[in-house]
Protein backbone atom coordinates (compact mmCIF):
# COMPACT_ATOMS: atom_id res chain seq x y z
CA UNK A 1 0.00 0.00 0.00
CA UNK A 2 1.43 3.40 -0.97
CA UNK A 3 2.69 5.36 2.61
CA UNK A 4 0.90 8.22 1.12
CA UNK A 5 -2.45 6.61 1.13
CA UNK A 6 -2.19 5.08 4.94
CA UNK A 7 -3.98 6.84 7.97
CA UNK A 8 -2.76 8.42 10.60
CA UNK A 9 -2.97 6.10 13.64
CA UNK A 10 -1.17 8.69 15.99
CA UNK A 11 -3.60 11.27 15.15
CA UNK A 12 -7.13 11.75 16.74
CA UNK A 13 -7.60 15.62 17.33
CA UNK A 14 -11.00 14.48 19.74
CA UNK A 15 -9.04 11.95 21.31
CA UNK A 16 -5.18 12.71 21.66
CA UNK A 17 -3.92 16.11 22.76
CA UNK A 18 -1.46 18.01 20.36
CA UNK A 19 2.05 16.28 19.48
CA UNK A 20 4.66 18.65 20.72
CA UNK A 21 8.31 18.63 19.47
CA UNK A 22 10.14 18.33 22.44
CA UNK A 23 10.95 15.60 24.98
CA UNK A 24 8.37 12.88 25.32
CA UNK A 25 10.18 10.45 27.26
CA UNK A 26 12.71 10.68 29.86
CA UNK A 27 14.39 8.19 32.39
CA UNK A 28 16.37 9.55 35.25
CA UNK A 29 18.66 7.55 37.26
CA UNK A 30 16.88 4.94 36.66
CA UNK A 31 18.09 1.33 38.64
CA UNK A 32 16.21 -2.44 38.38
CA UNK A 33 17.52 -5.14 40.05
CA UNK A 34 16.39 -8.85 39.89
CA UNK A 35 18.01 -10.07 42.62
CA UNK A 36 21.71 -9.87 42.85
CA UNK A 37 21.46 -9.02 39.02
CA UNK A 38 21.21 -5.26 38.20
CA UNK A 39 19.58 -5.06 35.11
CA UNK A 40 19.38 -1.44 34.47
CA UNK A 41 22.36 1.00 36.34
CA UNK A 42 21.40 4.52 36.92
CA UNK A 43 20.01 4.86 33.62
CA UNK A 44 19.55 8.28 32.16
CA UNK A 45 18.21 8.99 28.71
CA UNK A 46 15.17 10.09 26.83
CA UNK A 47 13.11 10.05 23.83
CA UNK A 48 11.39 13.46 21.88
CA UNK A 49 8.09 13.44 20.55
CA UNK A 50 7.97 11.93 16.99
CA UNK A 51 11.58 10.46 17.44
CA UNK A 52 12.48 6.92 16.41
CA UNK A 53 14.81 5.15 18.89
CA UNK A 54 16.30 1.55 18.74
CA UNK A 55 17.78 -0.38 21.55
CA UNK A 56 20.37 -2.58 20.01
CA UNK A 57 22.65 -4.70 22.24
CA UNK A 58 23.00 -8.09 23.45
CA UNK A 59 20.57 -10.03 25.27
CA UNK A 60 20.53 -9.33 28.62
CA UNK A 61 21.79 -5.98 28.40
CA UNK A 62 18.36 -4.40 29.75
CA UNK A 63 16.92 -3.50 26.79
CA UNK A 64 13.77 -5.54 27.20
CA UNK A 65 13.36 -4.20 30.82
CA UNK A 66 13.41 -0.30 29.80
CA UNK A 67 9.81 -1.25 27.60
CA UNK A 68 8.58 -3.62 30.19
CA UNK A 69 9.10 -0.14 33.16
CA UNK A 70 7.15 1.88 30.45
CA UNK A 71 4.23 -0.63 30.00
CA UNK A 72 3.99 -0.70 33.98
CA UNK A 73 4.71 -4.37 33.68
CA UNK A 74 7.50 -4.17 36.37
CA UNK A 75 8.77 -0.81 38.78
CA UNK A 76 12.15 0.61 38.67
CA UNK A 77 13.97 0.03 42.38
CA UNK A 78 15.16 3.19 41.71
CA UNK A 79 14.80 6.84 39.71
CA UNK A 80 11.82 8.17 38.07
CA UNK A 81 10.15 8.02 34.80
CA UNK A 82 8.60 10.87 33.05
CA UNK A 83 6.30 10.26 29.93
CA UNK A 84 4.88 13.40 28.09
CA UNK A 85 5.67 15.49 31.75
CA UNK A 86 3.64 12.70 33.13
CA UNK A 87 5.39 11.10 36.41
CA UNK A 88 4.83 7.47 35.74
CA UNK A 89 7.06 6.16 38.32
CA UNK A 90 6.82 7.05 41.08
CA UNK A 91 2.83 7.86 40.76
CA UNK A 92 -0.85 7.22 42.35
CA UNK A 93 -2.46 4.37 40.45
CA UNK A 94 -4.75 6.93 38.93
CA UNK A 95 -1.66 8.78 37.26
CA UNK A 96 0.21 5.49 36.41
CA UNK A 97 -3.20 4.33 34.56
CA UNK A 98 -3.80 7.76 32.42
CA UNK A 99 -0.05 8.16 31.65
CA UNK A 100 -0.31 3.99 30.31
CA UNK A 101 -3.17 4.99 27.73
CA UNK A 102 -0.54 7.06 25.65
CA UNK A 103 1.56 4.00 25.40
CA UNK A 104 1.49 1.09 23.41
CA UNK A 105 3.15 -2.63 22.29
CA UNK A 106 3.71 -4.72 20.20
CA UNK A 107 5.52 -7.91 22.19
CA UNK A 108 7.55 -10.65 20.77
CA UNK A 109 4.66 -12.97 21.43
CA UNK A 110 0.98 -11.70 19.65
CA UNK A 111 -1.07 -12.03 22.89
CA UNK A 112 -4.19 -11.98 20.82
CA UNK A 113 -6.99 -13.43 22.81
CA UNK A 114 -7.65 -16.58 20.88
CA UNK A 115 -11.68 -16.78 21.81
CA UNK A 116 -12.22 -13.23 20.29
CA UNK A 117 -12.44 -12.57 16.72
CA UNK A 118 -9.83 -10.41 15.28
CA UNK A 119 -12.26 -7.40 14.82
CA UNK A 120 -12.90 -7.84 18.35
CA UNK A 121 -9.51 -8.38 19.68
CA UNK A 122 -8.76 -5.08 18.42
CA UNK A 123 -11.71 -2.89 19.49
CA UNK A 124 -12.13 -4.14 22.91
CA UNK A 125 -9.40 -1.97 24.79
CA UNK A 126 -10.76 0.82 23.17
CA UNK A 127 -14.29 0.27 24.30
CA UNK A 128 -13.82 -0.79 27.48
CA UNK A 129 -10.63 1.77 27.88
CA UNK A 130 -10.84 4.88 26.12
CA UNK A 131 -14.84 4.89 25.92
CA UNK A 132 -15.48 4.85 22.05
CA UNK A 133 -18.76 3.69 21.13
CA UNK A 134 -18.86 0.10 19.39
CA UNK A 135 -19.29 2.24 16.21
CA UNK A 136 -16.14 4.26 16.04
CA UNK A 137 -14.29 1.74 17.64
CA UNK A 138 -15.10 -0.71 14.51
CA UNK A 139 -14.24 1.84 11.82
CA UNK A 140 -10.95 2.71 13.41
CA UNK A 141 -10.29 -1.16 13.61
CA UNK A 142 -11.20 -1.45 10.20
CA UNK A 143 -9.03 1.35 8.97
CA UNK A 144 -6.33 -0.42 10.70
CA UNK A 145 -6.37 -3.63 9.48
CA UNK A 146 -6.60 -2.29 6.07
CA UNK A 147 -2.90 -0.65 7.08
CA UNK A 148 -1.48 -3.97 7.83
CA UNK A 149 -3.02 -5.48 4.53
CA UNK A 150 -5.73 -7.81 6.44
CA UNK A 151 -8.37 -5.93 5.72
CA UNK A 152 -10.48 -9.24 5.12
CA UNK A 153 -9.55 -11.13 8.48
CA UNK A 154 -12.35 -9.21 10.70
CA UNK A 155 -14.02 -12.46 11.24
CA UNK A 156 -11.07 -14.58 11.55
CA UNK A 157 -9.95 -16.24 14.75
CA UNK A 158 -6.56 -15.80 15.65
CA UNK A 159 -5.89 -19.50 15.12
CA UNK A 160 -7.10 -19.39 11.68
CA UNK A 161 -4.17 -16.87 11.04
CA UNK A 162 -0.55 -17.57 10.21
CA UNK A 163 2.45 -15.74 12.63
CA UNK A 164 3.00 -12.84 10.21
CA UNK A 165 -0.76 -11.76 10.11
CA UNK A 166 -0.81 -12.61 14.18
CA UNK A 167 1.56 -9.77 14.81
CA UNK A 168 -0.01 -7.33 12.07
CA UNK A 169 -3.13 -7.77 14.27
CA UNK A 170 -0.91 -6.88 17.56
CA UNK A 171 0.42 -3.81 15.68
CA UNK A 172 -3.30 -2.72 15.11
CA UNK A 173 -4.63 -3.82 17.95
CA UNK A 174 -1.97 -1.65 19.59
CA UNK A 175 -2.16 1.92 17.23
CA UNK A 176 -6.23 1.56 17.79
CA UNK A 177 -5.67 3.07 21.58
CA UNK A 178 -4.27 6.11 19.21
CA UNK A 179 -0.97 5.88 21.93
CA UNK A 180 1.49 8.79 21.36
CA UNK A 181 4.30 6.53 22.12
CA UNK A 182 5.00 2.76 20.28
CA UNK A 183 7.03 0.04 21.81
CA UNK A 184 8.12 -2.33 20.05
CA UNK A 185 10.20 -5.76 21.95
CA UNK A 186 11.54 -7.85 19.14
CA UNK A 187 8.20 -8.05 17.28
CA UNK A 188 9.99 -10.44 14.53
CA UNK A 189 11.84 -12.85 16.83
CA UNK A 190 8.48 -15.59 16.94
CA UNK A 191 8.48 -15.59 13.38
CA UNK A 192 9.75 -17.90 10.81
CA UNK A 193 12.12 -16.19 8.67
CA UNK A 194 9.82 -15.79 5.46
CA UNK A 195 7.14 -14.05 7.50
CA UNK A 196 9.71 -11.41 8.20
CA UNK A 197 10.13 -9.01 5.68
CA UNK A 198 6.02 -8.54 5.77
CA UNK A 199 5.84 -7.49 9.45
CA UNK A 200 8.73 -5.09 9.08
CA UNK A 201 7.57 -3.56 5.91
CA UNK A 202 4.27 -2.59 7.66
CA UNK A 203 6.83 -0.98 10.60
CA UNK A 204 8.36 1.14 8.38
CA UNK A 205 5.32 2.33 6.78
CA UNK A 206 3.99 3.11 9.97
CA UNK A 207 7.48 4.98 10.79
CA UNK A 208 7.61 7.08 8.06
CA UNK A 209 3.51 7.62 7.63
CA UNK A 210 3.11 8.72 11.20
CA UNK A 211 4.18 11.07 13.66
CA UNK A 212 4.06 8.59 16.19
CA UNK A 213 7.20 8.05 18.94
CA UNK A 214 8.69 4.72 18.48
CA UNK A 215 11.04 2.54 20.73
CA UNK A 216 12.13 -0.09 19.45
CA UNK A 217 14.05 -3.27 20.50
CA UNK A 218 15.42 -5.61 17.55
CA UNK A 219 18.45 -7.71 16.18
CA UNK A 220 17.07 -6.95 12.43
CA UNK A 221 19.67 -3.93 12.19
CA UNK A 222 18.90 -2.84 8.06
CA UNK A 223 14.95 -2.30 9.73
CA UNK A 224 16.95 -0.23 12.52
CA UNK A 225 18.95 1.46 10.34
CA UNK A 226 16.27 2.13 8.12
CA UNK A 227 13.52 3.64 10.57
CA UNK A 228 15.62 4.84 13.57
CA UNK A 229 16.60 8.60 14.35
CA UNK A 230 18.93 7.58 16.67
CA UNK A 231 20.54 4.05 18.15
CA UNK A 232 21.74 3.18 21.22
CA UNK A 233 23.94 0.36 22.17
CA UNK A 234 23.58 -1.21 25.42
CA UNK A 235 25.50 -3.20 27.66
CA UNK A 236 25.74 -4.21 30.74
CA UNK A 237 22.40 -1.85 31.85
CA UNK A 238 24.11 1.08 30.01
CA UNK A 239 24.47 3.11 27.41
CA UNK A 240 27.80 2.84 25.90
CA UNK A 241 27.49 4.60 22.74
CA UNK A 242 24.73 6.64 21.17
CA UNK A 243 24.48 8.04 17.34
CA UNK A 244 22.44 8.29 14.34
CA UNK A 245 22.08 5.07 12.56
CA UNK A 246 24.73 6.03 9.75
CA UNK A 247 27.55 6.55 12.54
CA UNK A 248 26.42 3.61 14.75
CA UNK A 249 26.56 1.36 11.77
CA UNK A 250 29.55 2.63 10.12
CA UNK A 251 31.67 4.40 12.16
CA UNK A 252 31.25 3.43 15.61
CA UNK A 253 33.58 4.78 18.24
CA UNK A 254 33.88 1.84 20.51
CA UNK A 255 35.22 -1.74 20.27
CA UNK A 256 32.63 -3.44 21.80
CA UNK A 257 29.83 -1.61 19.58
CA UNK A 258 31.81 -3.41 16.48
CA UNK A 259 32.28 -6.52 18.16
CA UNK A 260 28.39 -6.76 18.99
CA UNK A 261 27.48 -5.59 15.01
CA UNK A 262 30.36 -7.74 13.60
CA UNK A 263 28.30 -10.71 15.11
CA UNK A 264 24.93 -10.09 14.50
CA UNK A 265 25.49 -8.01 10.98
């Protein structure tokens, strides 16, 4: 489908207040430990509105656990979060649940609910969440799944779909709460190898379509190169180096940057 031609899935004047420019995302001093293990160590960095970041790195690194603190799915043991001058951690429930409807992902596996239709699977959080009648709720599901090319699977169970059109359905089911920030944890990785290039195409179309704030953890480094403003390399539960994509992945200043790339490249 022609980028040109594709909605706007981060744009809902009724719904979503104005897009700034500036910072959307910021994480200060921010420290998770799983035990012994620290994960993340004083992490500081952040993310501006309509900016595509990628978390590149080996696993284990902390990558991973920076999306799962954003989604709410675990607390940092230390710092604070800020999303969109939101305090997400530390926060009342109340704040931590309005500052979660501007964020959304896509996870490695599809976590479609397998009883539920795929029409349904993606207008349910927006009914039940963000209070659209059944009405709108359909057409913006339907708008969506005409994005990722399944525009005639609303009737199909998840089972009845392969991998590939399982994780389009995640990446619409996830755009329909209109978030203002996308999170995206090796979407690719459950996928066999030929149902690739399809998911990652619609990713990039959404990228450069959009004005919607991605964060991205992958290994696929040409679709992080091709759809990232900036890359960071992680190790450890730090940032070690930090660039556009073109020095990152041709210059970069660090050994251990081009000893992670020369293996995974």
């Amino acid at each position: 489908m022609p980028t040109d031609t594709l909605p706007n899935p981060g744009t809902d004047p009724e719904k979503t207040p104005a897009r700034g420019t500036g910072e959307l995302i910021r994480l200060e001093q921010v420290t998770k430990r799983f035990g012994s293990n620290t994960v993340l160590d004083h992490l500081d960095f952040s993310v501006d509105a309509g900016k595509h970041v990628t978390l590149i790195g080996p696993s284990g690194s902390g990558k991973t656990t920076i999306l799962r603190l954003l989604m709410t799915l675990l607390k940092p043991d230390e710092g604070t979060i800020t999303v969109d001058g939101q305090q997400l951690f530390p926060a009342s429930d109340k704040q931590v649940r309005e500052v979660r409807k501007k964020i959304g992902m896509v996870f490695q596996q599809f976590n479609l609910f397998p009883n539920m239709t795929v029409l349904r699977n993606i207008t349910e959080a927006p009914v039940t969440v963000l209070g659209l009648s059944k009405d709108e709720a359909v057409e913006r599901a339907k708008g969506l799944l005409d994005l990722v090319g399944l525009a005639d699977k609303c009737d199909a169970h998840p089972a009845q779909l392969s991998g590939g059109q399982q994780q389009r359905v995640a990446i619409a089911r996830a755009l329909a709460m209109r978030p203002q920030v996308l999170l995206l944890d090796e979407v690719t990785s459950a996928l066999d190898p030929e149902l690739v290039a399809g998911v990652l195409d619609v990713l990039r179309d959404i990228a450069r379509s959009t004005d919607i704030t991605m964060l991205c953890v992958t290994h696929e480094m040409n679709f992080a190169r091709d759809i990232s403003d900036r890359v960071l390399m992680f190790d450890h539960g730090r940032i070690i180096e930090s660039g556009t994509p073109e020095k990152i992945f041709s210059d970069p200043e660090l050994d251990r940057t081009r000893e992670f790339l020369s293996a995974v490249l």
